[in-house]
PDB file of N, CA and C in Angstrom:
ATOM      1  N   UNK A   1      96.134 127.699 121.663  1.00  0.00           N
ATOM      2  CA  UNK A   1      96.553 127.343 122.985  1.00  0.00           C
ATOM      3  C   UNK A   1      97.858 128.064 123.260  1.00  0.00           C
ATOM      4  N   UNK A   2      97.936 128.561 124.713  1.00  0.00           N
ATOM      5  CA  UNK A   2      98.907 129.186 124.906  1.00  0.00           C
ATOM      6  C   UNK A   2     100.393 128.286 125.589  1.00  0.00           C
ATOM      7  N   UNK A   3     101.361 128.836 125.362  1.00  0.00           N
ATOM      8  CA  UNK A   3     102.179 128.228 125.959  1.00  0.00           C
ATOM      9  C   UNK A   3     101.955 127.648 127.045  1.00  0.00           C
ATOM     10  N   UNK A   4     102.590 126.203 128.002  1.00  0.00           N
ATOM     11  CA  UNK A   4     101.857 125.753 128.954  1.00  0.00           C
ATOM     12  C   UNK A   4     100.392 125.052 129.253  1.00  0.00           C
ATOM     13  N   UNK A   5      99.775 125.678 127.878  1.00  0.00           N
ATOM     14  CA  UNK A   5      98.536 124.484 127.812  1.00  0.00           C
ATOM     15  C   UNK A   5      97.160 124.771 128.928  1.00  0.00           C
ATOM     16  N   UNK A   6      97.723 126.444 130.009  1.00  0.00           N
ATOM     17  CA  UNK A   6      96.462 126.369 130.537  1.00  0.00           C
ATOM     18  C   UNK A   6      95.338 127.914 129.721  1.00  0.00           C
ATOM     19  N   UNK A   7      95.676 128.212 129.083  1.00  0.00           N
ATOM     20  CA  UNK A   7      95.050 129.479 128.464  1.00  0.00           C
ATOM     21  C   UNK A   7      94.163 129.324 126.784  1.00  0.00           C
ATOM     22  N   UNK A   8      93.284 129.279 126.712  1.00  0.00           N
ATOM     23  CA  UNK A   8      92.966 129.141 125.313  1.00  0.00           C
ATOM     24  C   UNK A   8      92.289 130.203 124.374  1.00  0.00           C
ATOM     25  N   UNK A   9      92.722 130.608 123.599  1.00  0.00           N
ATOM     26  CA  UNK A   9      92.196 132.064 122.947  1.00  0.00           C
ATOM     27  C   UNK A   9      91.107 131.465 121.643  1.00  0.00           C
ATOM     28  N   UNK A  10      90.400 131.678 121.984  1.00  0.00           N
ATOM     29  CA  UNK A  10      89.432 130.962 120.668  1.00  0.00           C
ATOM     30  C   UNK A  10      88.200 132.491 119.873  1.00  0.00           C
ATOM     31  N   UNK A  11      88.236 131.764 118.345  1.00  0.00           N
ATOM     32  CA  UNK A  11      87.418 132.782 117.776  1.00  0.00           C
ATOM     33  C   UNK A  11      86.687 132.499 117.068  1.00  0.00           C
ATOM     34  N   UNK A  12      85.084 132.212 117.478  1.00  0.00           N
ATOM     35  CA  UNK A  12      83.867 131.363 116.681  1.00  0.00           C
ATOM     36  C   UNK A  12      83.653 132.282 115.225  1.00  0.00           C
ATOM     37  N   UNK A  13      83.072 131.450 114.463  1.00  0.00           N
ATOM     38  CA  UNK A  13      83.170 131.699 113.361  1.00  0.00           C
ATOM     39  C   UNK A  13      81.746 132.709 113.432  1.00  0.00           C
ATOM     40  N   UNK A  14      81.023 132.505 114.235  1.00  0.00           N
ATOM     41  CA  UNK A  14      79.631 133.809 114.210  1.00  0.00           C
ATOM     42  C   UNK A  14      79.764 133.411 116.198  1.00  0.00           C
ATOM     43  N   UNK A  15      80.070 134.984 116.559  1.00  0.00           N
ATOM     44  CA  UNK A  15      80.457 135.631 117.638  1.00  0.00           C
ATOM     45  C   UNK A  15      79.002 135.141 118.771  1.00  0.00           C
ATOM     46  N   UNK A  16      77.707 135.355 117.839  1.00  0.00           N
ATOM     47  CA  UNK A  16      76.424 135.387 118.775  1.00  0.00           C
ATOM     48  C   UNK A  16      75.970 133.966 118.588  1.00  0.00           C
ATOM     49  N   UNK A  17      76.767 132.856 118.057  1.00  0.00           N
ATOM     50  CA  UNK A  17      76.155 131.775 118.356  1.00  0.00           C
ATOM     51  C   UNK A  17      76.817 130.842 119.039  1.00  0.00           C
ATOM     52  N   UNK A  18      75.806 129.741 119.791  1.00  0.00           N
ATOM     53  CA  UNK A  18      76.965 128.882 120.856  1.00  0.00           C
ATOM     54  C   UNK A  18      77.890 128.364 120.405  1.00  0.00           C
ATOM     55  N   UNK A  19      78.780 128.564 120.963  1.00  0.00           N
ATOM     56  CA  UNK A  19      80.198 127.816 121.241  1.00  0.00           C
ATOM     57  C   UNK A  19      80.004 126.141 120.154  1.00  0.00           C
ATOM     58  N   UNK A  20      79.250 125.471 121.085  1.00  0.00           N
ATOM     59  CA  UNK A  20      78.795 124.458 120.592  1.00  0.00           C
ATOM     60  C   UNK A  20      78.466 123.712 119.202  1.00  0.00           C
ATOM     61  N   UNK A  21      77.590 125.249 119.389  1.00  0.00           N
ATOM     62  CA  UNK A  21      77.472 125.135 117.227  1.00  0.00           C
ATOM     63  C   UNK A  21      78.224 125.031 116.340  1.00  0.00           C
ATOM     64  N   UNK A  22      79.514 125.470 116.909  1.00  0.00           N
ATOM     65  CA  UNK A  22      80.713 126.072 115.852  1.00  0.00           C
ATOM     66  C   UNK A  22      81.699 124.950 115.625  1.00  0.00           C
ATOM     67  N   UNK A  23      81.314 124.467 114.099  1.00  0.00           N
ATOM     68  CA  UNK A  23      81.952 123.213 113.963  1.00  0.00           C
ATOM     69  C   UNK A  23      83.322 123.196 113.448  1.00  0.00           C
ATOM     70  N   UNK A  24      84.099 124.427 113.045  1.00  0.00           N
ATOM     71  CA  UNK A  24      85.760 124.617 113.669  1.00  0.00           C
ATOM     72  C   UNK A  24      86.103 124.382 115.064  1.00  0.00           C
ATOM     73  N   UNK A  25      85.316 125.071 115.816  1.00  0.00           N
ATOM     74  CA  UNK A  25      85.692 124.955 117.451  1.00  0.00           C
ATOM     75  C   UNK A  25      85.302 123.428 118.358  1.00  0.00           C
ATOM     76  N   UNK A  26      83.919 122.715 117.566  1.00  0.00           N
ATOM     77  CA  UNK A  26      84.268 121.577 117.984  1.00  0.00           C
ATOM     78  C   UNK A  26      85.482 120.717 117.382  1.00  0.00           C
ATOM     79  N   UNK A  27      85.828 120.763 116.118  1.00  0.00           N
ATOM     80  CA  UNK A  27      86.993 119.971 115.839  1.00  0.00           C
ATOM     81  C   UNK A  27      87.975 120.040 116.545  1.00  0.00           C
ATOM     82  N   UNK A  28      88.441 121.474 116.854  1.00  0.00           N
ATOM     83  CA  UNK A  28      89.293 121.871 117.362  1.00  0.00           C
ATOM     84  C   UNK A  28      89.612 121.673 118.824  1.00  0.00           C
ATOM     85  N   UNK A  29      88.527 121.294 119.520  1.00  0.00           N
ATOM     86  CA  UNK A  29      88.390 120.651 120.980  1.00  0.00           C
ATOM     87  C   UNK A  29      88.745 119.323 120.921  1.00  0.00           C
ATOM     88  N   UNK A  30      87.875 119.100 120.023  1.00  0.00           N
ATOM     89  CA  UNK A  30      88.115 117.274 119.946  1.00  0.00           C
ATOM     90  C   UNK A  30      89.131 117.058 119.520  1.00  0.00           C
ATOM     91  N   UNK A  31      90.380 117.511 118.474  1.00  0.00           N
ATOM     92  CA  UNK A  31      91.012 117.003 117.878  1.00  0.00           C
ATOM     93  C   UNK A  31      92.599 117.486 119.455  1.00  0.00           C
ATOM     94  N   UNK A  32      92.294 118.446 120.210  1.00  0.00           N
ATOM     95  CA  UNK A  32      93.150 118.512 121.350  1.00  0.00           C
ATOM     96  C   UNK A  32      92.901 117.656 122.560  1.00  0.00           C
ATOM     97  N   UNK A  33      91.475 117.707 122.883  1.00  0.00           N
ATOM     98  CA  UNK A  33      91.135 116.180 123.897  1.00  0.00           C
ATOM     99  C   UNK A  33      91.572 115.064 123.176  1.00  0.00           C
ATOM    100  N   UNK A  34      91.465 114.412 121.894  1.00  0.00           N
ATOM    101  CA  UNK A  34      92.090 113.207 121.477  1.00  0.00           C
ATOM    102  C   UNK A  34      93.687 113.044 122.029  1.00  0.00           C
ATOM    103  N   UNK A  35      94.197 114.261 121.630  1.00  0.00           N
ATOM    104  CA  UNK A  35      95.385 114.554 121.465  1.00  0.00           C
ATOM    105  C   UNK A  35      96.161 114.217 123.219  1.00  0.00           C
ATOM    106  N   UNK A  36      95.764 114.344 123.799  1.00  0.00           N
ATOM    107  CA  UNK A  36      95.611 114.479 125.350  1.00  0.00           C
ATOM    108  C   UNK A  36      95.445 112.875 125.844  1.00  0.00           C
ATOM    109  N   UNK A  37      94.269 112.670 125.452  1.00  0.00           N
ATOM    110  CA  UNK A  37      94.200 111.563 125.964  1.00  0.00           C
ATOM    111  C   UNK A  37      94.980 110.159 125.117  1.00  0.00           C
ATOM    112  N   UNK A  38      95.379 110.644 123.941  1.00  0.00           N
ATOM    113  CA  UNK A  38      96.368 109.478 123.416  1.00  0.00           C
ATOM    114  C   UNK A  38      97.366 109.518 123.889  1.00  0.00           C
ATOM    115  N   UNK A  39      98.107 110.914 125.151  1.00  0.00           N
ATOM    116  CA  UNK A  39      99.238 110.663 126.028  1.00  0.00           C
ATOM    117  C   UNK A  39     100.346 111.800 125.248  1.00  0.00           C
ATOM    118  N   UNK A  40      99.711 112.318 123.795  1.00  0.00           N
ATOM    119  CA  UNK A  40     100.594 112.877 122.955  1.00  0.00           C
ATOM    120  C   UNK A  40     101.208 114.299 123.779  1.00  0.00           C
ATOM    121  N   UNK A  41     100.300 114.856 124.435  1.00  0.00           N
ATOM    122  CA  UNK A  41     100.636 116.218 125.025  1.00  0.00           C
ATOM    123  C   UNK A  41     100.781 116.150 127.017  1.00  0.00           C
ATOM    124  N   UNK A  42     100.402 114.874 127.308  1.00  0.00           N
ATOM    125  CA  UNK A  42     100.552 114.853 128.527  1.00  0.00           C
ATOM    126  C   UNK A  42      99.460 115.789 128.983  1.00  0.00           C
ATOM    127  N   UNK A  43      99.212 115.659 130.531  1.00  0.00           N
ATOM    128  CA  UNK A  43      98.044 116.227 130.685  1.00  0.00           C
ATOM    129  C   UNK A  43      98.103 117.870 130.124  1.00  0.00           C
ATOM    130  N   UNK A  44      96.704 117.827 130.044  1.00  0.00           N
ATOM    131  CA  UNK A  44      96.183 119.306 129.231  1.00  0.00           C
ATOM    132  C   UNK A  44      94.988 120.066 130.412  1.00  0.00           C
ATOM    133  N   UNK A  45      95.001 120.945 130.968  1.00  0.00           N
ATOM    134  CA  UNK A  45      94.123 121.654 132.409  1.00  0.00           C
ATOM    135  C   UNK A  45      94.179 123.271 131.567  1.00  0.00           C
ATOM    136  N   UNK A  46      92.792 123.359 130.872  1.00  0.00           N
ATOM    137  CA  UNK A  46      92.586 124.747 130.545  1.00  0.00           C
ATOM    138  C   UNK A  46      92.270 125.109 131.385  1.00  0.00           C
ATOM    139  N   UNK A  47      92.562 126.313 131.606  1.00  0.00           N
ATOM    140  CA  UNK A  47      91.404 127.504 133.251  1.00  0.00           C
ATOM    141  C   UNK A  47      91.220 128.252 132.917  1.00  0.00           C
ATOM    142  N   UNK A  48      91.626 129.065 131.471  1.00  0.00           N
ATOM    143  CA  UNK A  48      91.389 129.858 131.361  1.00  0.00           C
ATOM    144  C   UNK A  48      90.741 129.771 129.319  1.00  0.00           C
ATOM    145  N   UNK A  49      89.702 130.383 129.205  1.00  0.00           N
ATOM    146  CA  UNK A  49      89.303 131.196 127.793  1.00  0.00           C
ATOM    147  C   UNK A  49      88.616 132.035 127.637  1.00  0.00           C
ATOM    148  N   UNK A  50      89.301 132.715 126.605  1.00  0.00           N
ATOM    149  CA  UNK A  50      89.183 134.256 125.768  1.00  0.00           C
ATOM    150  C   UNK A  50      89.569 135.126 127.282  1.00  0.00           C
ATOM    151  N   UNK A  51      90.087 134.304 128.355  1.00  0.00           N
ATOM    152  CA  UNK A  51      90.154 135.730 129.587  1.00  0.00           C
ATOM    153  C   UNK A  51      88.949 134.927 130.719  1.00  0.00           C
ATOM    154  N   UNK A  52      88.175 134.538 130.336  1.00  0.00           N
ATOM    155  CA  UNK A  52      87.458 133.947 131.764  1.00  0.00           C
ATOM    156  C   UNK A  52      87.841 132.389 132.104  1.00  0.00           C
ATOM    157  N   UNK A  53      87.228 132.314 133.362  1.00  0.00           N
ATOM    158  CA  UNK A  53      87.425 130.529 133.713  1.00  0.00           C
ATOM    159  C   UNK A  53      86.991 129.691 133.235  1.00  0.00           C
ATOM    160  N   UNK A  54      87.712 128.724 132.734  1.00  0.00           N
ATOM    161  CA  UNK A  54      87.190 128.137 131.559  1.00  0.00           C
ATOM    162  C   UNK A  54      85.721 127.004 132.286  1.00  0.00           C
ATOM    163  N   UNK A  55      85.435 126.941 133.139  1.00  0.00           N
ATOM    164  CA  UNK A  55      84.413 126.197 134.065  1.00  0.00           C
ATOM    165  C   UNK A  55      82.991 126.532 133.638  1.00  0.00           C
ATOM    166  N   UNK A  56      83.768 128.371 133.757  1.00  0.00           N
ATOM    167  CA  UNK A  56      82.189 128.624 133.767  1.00  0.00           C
ATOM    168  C   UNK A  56      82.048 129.692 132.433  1.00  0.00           C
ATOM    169  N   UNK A  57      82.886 129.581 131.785  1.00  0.00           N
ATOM    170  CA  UNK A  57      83.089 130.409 130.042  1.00  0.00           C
ATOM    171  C   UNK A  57      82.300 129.929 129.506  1.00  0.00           C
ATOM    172  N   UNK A  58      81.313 129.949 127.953  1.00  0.00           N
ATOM    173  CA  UNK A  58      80.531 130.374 127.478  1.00  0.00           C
ATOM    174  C   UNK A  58      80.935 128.900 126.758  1.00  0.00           C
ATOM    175  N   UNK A  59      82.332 128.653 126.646  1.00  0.00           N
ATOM    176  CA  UNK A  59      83.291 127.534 125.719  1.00  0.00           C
ATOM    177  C   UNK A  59      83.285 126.444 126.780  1.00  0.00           C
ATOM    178  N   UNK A  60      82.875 126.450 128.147  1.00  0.00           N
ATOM    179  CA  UNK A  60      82.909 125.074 129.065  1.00  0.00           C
ATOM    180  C   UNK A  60      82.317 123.736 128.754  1.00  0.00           C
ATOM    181  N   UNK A  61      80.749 124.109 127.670  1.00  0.00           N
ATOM    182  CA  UNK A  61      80.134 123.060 126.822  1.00  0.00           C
ATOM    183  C   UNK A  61      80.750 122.022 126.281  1.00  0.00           C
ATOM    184  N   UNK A  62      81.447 123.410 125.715  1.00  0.00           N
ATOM    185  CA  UNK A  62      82.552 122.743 124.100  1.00  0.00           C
ATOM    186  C   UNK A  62      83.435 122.177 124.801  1.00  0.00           C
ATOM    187  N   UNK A  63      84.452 122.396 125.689  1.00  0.00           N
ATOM    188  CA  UNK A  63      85.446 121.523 126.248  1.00  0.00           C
ATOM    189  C   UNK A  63      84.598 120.200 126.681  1.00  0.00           C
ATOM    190  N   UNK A  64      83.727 120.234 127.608  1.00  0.00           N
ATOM    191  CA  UNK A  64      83.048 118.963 128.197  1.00  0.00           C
ATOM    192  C   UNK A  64      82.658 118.119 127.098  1.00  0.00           C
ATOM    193  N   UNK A  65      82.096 118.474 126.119  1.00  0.00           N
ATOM    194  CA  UNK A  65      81.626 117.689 124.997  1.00  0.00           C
ATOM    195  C   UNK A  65      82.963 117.251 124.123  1.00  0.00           C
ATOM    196  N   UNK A  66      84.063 117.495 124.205  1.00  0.00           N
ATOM    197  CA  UNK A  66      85.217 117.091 123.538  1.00  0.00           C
ATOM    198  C   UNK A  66      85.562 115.700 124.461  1.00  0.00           C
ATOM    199  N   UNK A  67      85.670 115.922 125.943  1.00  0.00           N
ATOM    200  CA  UNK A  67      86.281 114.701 126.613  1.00  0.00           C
ATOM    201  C   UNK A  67      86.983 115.612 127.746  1.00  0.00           C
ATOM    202  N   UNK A  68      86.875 116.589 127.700  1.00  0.00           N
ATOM    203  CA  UNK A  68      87.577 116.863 128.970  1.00  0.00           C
ATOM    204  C   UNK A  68      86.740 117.001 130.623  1.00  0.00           C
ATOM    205  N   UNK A  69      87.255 116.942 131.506  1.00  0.00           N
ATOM    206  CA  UNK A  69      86.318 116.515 132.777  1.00  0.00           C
ATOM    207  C   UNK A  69      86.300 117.960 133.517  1.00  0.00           C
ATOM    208  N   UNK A  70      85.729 117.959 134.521  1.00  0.00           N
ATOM    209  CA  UNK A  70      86.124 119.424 135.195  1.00  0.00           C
ATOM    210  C   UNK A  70      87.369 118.742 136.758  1.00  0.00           C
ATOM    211  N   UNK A  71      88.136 119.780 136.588  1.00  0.00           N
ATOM    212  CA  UNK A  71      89.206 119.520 137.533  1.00  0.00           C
ATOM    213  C   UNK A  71      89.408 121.160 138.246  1.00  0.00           C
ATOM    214  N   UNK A  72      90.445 121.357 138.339  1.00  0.00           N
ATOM    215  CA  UNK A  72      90.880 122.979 138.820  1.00  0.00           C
ATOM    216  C   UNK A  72      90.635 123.849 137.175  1.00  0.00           C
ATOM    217  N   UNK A  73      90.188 123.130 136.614  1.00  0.00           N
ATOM    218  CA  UNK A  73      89.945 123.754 135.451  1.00  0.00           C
ATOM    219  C   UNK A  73      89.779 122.560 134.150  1.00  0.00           C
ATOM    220  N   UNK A  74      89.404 122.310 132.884  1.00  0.00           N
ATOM    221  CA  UNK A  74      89.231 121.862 132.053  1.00  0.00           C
ATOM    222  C   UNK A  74      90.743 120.398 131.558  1.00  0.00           C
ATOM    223  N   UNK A  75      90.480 119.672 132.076  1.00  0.00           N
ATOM    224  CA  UNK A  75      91.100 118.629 131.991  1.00  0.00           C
ATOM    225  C   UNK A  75      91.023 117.618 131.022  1.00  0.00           C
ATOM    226  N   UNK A  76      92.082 117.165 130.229  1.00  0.00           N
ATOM    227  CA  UNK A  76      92.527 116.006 129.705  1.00  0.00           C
ATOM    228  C   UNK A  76      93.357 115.205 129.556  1.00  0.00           C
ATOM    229  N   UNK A  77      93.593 114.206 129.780  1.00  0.00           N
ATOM    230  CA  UNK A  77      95.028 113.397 129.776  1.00  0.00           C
ATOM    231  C   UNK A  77      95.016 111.589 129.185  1.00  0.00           C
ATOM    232  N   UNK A  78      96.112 111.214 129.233  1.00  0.00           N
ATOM    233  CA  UNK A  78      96.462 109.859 128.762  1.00  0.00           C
ATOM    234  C   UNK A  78      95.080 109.065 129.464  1.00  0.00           C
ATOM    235  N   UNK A  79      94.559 108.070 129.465  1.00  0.00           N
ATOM    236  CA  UNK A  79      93.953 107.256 130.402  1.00  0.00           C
ATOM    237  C   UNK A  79      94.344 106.672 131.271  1.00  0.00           C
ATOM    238  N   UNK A  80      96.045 106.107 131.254  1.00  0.00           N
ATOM    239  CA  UNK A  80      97.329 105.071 132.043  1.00  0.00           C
ATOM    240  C   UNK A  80      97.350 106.084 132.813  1.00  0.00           C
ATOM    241  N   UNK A  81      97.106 105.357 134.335  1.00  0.00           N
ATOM    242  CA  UNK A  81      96.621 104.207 135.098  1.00  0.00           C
ATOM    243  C   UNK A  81      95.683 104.980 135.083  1.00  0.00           C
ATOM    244  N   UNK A  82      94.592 104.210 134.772  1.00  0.00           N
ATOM    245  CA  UNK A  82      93.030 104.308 135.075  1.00  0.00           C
ATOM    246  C   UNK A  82      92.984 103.536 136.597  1.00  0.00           C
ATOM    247  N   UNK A  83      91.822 104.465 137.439  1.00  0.00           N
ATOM    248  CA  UNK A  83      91.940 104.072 138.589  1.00  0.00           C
ATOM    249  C   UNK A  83      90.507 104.281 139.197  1.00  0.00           C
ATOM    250  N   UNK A  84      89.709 103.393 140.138  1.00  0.00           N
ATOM    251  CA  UNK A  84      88.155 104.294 140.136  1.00  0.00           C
ATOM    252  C   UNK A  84      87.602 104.753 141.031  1.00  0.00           C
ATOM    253  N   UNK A  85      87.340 105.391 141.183  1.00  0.00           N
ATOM    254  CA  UNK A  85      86.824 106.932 141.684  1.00  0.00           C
ATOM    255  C   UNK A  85      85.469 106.079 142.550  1.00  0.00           C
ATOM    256  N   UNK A  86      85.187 106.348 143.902  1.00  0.00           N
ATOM    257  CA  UNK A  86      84.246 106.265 144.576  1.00  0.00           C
ATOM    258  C   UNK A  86      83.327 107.016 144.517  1.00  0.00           C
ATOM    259  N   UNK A  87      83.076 108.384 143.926  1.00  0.00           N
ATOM    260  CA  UNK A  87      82.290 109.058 143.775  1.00  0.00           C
ATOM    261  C   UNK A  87      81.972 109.246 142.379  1.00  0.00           C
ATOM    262  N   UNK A  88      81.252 109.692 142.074  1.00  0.00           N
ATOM    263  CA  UNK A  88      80.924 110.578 140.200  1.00  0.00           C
ATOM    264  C   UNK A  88      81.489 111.922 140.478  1.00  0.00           C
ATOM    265  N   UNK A  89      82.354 111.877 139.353  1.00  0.00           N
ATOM    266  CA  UNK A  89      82.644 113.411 139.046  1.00  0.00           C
ATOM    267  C   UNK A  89      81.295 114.237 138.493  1.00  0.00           C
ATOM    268  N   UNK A  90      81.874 115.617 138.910  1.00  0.00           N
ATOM    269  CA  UNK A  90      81.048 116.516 138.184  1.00  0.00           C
ATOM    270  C   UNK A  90      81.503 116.635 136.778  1.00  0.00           C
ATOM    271  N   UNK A  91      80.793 116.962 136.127  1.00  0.00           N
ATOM    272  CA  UNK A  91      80.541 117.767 134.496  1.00  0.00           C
ATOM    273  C   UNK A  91      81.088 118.808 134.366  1.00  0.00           C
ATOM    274  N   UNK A  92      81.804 119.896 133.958  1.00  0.00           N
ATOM    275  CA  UNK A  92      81.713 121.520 133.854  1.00  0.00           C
ATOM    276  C   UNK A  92      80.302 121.858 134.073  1.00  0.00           C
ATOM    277  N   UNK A  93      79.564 121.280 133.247  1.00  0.00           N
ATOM    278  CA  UNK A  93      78.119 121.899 133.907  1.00  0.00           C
ATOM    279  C   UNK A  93      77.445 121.876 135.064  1.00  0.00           C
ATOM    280  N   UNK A  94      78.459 121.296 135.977  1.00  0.00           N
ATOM    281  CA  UNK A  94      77.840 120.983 136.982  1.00  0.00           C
ATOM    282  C   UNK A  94      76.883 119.622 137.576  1.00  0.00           C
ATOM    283  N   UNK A  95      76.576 118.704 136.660  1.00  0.00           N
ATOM    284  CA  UNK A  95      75.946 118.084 136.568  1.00  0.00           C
ATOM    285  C   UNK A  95      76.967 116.626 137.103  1.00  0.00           C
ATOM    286  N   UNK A  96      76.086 115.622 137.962  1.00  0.00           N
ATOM    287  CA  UNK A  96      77.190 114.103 138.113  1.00  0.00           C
ATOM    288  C   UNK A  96      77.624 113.360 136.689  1.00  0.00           C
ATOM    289  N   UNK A  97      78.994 112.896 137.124  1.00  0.00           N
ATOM    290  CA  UNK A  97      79.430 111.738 135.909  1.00  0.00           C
ATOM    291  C   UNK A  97      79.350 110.469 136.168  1.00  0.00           C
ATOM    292  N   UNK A  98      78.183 109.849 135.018  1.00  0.00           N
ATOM    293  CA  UNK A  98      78.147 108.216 135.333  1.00  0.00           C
ATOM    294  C   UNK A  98      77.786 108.029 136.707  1.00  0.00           C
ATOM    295  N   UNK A  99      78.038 106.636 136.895  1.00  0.00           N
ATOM    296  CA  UNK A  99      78.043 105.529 138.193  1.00  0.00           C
ATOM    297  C   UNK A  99      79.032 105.941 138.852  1.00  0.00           C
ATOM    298  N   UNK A 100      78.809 105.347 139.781  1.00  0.00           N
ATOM    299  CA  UNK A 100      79.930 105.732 141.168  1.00  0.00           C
ATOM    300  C   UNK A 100      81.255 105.067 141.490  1.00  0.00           C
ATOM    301  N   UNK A 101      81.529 103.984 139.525  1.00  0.00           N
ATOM    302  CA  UNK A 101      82.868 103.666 139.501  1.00  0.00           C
ATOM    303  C   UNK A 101      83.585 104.155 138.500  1.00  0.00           C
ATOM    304  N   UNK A 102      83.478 105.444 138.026  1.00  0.00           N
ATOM    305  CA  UNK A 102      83.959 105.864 137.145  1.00  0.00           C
ATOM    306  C   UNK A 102      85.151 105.811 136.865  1.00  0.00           C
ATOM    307  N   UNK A 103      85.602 105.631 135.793  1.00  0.00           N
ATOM    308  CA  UNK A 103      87.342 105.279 135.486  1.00  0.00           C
ATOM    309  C   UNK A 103      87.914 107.229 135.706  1.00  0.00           C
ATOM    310  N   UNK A 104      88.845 107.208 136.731  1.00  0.00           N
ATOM    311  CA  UNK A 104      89.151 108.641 136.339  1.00  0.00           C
ATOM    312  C   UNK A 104      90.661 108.400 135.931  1.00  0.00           C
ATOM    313  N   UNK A 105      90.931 110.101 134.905  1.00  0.00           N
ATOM    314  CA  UNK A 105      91.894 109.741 134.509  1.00  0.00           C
ATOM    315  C   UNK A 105      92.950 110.476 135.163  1.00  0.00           C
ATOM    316  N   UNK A 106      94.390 109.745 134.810  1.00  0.00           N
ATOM    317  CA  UNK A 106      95.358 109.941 136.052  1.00  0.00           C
ATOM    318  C   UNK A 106      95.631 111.184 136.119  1.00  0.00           C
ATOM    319  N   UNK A 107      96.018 112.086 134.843  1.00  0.00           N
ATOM    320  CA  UNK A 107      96.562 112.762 135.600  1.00  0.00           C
ATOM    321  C   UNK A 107      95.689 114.848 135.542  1.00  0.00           C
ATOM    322  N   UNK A 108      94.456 114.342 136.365  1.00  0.00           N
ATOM    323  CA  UNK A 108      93.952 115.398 135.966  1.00  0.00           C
ATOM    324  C   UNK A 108      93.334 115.358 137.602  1.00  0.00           C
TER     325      UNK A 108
END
């Protein structure tokens, strides 16, 4: 992670397989979404990896499957104040989140 917290340079352990698969790079998601949402780093908004947007990067899986939401880019943060959302968020994939009272988190 780059200074500032919005850039992430990542390097799978086999180049031609998903993101997903790569069980350094999931730790390594999860163990920074934890990190985020225990309040330790304050919010965390990737937009950017290896150079593309992190939304629609190859690595958007891997962030979503860690805990992060889609915002202006790859989001995680404390949960305080949880507050709820009239709509479902989207996924990075594009796809709706949950019911239509979803807890969103503050500061993403």
């Amino acid at each position: 992670m780059e200074r500032g917290g919005k850039t992430l340079l990542l390097w799978p352990s086999d180049p031609d397989a998903l993101p997903t698969e790569d069980l350094r790079l999931r730790a390594a998601a999860q163990a920074l979404a934890e990190s985020a949402l225990a309040g330790s780093l304050g919010t965390v908004t990737v937009e950017r990896v290896n150079g593309a947007a992190a939304l629609t990067s190859p690595f958007g899986p891997l962030l979503e499957n860690a805990g992060f939401v889609a915002t202006r880019g790859a989001c995680a943060s404390a949960p305080e104040p949880v507050t709820l959302d009239p709509c479902p968020k989207e996924t990075l994939s594009g796809r709706p989140r949950g019911g239509c009272t979803t807890p969103s988190r503050a500061g993403c």
